[in-house]
N, C-alpha and C. Protein backbone atom coordinates (compact mmCIF):
# COMPACT_ATOMS: atom_id res chain seq x y z
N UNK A 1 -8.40 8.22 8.34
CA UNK A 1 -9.84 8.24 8.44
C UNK A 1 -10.43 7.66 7.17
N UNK A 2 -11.36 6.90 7.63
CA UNK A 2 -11.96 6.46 6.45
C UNK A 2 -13.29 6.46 6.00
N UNK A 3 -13.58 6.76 4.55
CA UNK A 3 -14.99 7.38 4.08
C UNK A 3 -15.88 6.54 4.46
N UNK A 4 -17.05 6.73 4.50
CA UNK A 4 -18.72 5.60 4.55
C UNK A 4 -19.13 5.85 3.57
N UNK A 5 -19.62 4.91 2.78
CA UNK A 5 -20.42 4.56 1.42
C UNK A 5 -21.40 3.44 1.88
N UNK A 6 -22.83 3.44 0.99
CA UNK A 6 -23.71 2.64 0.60
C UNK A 6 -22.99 1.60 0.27
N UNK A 7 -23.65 0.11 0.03
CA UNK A 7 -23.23 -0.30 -0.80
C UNK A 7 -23.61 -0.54 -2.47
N UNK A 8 -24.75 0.16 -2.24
CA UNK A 8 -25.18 0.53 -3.67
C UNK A 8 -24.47 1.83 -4.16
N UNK A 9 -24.17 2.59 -3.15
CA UNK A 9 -22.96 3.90 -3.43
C UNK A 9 -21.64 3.04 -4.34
N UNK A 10 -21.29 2.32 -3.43
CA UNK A 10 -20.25 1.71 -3.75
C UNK A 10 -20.19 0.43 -5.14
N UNK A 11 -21.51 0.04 -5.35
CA UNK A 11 -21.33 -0.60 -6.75
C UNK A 11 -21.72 0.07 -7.56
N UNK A 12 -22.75 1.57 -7.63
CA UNK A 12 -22.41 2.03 -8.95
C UNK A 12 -21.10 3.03 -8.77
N UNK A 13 -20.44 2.99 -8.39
CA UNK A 13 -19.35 3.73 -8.23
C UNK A 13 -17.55 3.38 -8.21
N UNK A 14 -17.79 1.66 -8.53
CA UNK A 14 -16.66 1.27 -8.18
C UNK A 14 -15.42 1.56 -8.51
N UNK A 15 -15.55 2.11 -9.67
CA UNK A 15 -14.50 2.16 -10.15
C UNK A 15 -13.60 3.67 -9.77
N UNK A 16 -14.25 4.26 -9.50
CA UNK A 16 -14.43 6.10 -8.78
C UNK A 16 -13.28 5.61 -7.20
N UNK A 17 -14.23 4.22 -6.95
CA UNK A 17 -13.57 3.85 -5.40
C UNK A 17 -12.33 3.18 -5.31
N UNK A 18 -11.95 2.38 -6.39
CA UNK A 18 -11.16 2.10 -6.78
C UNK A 18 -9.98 2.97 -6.84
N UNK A 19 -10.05 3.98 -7.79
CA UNK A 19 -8.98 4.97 -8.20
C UNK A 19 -8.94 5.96 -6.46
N UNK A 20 -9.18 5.91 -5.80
CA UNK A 20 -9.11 6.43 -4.37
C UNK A 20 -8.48 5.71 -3.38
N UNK A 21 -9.23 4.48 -3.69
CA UNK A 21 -8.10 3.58 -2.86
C UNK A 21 -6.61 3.26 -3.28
N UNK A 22 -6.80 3.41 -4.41
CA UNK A 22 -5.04 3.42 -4.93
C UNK A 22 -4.23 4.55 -4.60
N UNK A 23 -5.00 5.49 -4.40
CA UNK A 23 -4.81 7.04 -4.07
C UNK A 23 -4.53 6.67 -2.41
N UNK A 24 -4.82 6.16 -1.67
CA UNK A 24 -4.69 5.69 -0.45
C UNK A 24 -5.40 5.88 0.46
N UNK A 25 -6.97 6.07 0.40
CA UNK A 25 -8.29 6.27 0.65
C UNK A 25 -8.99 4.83 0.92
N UNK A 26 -9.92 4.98 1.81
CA UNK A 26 -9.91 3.65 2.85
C UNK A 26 -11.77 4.14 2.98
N UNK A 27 -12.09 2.65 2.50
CA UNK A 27 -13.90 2.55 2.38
C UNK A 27 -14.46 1.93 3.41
N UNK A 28 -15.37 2.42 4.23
CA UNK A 28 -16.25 1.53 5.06
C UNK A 28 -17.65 1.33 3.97
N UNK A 29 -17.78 -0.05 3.43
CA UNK A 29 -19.05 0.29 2.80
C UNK A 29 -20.00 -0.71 4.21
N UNK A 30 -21.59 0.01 4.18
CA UNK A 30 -22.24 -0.49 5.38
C UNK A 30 -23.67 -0.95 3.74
N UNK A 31 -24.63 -1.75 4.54
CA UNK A 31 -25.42 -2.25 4.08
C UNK A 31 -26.61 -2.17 5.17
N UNK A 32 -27.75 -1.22 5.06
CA UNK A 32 -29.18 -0.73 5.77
C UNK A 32 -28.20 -0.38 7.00
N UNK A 33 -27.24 0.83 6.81
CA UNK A 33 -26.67 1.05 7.76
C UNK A 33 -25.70 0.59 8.39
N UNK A 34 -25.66 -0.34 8.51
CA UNK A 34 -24.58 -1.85 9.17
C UNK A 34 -23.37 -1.47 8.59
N UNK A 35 -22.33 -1.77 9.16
CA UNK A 35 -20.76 -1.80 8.31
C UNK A 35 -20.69 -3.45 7.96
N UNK A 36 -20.44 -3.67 6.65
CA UNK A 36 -20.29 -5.31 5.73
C UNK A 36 -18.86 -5.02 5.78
N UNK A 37 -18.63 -4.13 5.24
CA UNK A 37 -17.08 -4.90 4.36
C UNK A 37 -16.04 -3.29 4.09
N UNK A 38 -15.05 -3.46 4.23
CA UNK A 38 -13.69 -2.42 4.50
C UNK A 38 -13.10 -2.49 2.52
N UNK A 39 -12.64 -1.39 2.42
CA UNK A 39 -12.01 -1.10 0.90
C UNK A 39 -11.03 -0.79 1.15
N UNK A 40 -9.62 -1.34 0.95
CA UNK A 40 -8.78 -0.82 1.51
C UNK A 40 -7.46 -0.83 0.53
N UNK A 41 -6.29 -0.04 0.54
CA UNK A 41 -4.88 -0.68 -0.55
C UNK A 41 -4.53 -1.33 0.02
N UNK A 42 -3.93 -2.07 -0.63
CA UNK A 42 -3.05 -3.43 -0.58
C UNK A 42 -1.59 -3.14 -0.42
N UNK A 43 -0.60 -3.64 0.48
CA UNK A 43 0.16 -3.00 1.33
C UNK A 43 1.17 -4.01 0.11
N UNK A 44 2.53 -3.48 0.25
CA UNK A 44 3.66 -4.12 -0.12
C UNK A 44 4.17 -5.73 0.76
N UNK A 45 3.80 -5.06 1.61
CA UNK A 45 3.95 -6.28 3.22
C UNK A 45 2.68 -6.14 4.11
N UNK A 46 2.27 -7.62 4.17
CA UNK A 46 1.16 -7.64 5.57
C UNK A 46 1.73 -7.29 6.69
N UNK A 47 0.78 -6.67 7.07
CA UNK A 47 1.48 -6.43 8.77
C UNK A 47 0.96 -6.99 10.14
N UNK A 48 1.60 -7.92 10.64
CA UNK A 48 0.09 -9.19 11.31
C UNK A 48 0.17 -8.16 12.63
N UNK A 49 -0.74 -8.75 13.34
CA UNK A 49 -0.97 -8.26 14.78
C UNK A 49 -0.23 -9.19 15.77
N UNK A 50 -0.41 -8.76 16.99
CA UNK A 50 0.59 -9.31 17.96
C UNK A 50 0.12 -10.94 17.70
N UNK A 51 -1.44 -10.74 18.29
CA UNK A 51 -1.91 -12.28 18.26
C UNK A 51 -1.59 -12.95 16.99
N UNK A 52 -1.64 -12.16 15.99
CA UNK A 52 -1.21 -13.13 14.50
C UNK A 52 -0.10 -13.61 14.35
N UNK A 53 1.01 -13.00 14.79
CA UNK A 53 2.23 -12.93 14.87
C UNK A 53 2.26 -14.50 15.68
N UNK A 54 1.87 -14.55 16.53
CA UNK A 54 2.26 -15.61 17.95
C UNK A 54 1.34 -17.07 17.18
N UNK A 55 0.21 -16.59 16.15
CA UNK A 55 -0.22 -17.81 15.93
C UNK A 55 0.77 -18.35 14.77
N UNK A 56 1.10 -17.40 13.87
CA UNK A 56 1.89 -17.89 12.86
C UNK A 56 3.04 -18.50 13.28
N UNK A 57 3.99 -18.38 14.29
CA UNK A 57 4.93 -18.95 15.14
C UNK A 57 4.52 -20.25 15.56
N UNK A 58 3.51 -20.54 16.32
CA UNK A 58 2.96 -21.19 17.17
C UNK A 58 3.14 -22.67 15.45
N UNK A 59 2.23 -22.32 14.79
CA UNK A 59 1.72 -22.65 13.23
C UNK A 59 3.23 -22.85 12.80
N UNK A 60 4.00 -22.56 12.49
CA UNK A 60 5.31 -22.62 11.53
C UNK A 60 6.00 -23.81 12.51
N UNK A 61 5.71 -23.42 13.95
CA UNK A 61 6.80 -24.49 15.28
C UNK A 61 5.60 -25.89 15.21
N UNK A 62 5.07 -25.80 14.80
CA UNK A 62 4.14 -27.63 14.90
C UNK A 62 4.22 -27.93 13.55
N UNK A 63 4.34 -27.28 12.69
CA UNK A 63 4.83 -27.72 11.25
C UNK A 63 6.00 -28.61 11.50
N UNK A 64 6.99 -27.81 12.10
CA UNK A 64 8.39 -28.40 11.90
C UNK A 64 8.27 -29.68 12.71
N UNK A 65 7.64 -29.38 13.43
CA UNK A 65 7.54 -30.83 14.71
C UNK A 65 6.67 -31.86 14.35
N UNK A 66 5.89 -32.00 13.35
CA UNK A 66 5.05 -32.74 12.72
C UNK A 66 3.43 -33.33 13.21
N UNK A 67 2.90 -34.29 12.82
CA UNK A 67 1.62 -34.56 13.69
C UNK A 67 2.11 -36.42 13.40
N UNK A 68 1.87 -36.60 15.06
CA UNK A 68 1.67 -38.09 14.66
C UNK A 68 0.56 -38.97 13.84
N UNK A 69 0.68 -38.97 13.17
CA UNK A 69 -1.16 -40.39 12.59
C UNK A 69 -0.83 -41.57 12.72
N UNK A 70 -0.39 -42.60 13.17
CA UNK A 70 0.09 -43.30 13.64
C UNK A 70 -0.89 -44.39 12.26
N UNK A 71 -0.81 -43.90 11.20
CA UNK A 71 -0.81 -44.80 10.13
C UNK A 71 0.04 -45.15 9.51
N UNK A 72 -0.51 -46.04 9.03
CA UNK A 72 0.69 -47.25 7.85
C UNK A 72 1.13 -45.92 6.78
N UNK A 73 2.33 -46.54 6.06
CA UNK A 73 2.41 -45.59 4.70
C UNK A 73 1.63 -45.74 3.58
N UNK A 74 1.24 -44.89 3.24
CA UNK A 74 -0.05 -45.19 1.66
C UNK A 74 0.73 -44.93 0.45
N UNK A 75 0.28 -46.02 -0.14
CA UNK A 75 0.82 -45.67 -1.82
C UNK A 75 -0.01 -45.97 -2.82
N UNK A 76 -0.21 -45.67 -3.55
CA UNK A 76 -1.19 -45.44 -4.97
C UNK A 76 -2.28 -46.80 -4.70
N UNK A 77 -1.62 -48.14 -4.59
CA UNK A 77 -2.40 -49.20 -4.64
C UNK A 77 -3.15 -48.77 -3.65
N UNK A 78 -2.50 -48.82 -2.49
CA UNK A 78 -3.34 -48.71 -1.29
C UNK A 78 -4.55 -47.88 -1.27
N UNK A 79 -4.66 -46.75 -2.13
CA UNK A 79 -5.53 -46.03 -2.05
C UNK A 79 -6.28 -46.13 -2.85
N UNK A 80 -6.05 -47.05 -3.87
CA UNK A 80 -6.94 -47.16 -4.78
C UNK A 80 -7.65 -49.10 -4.99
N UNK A 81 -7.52 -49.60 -3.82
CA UNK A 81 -8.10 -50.69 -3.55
C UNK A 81 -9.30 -50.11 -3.68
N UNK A 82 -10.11 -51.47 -3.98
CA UNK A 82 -11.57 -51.57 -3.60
C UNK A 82 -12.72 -52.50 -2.91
């Protein structure tokens, strides 16, 4: 579960929020109510989601397979004609 803070709670306080989240305490700060932005620790390992998982795959398998540009090769001159 995680606390709700201002975000004026949360900037004069940062450092208070800080030492909590290291503690392993988890911030919703909201702004005129609204939720902005999550405070959270920083994990040893990300842990992706299914869909992240399948894009990073997806992403790593067209890497390896390359993109055609069906351009010439460039080298220094070439790019620096004028």
């Amino acid at each position: 579960m995680s606390k709700t803070v201002t975000l004026r709670e949360a900037n004069q306080s940062f450092a208070r929020c800080v030492r909590e989240v290291e503690a392993g305490e988890e911030f919703v700060i909201t702004r005129n109510g609204t939720p902005v932005a999550r405070l959270v620790p920083v994990s040893a390992e990300r842990v992706l989601t299914q869909e992240q998982e399948a894009a990073w795959e997806r992403t790593q398998a067209r890497m390896r397979k390359g993109w055609p540009l069906n351009a010439h090769r460039l080298d220094r001159d070439a790019l620096h004609e004028r």
